[in-house]
C-alpha atoms as a PDB file:
ATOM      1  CA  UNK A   1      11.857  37.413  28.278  1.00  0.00           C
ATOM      2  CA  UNK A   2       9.910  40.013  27.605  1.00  0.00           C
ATOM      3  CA  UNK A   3      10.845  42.276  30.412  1.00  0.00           C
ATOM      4  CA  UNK A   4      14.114  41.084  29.865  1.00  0.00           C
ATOM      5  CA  UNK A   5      14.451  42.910  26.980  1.00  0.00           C
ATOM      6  CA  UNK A   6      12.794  45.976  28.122  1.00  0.00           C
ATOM      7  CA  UNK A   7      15.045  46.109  31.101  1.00  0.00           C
ATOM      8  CA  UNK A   8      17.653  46.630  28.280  1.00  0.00           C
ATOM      9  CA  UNK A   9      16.140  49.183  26.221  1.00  0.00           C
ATOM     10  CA  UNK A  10      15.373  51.135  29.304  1.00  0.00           C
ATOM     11  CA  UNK A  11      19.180  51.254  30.012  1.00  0.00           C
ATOM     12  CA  UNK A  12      19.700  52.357  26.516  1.00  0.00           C
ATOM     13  CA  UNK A  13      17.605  55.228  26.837  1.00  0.00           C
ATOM     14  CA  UNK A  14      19.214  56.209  30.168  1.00  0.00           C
ATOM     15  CA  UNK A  15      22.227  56.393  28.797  1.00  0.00           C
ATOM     16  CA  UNK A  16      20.697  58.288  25.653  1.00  0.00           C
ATOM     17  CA  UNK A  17      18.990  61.206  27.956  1.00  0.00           C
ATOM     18  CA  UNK A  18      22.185  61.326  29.716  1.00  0.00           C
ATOM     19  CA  UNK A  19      24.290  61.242  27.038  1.00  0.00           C
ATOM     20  CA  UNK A  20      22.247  64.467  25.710  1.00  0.00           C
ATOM     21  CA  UNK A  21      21.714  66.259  28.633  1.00  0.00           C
ATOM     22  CA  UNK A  22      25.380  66.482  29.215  1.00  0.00           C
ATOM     23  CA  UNK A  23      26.503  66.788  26.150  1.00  0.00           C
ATOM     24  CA  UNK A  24      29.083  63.952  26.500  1.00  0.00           C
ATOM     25  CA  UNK A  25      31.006  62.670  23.328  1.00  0.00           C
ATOM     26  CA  UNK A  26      30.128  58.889  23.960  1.00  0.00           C
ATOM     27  CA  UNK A  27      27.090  57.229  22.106  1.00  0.00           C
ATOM     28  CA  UNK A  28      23.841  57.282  24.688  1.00  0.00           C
ATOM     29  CA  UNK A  29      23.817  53.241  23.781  1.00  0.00           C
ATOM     30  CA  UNK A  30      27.340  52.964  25.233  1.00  0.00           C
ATOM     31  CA  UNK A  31      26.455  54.628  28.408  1.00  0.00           C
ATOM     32  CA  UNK A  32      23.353  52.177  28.764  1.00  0.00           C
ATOM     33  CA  UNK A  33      24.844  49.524  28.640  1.00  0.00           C
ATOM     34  CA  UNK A  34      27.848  50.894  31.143  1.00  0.00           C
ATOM     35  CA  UNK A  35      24.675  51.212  33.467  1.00  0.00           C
ATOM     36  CA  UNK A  36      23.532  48.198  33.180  1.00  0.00           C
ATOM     37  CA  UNK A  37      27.064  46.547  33.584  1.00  0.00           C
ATOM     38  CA  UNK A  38      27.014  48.552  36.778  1.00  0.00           C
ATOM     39  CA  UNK A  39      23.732  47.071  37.864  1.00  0.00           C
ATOM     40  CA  UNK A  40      24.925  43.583  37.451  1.00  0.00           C
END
């Protein structure tokens, strides 16, 4: 479960550092969890 959840978090702060990096409009959370969605 634990993993689980960390698996989660680190797609949240993918999508955060992207999010930055490129200076896109959409929230670094959103992104996240588009990447996860994509990994599923």
């Amino acid at each position: 479960m634990i993993a689980r959840i960390a698996v989660i978090l680190a797609c949240q702060l993918a999508g955060e550092v992207v999010a930055r990096s490129f200076g896109l409009p959409v929230p670094g959370p959103v992104l996240g969890m588009a990447v996860m969605l994509g990994v599923l």
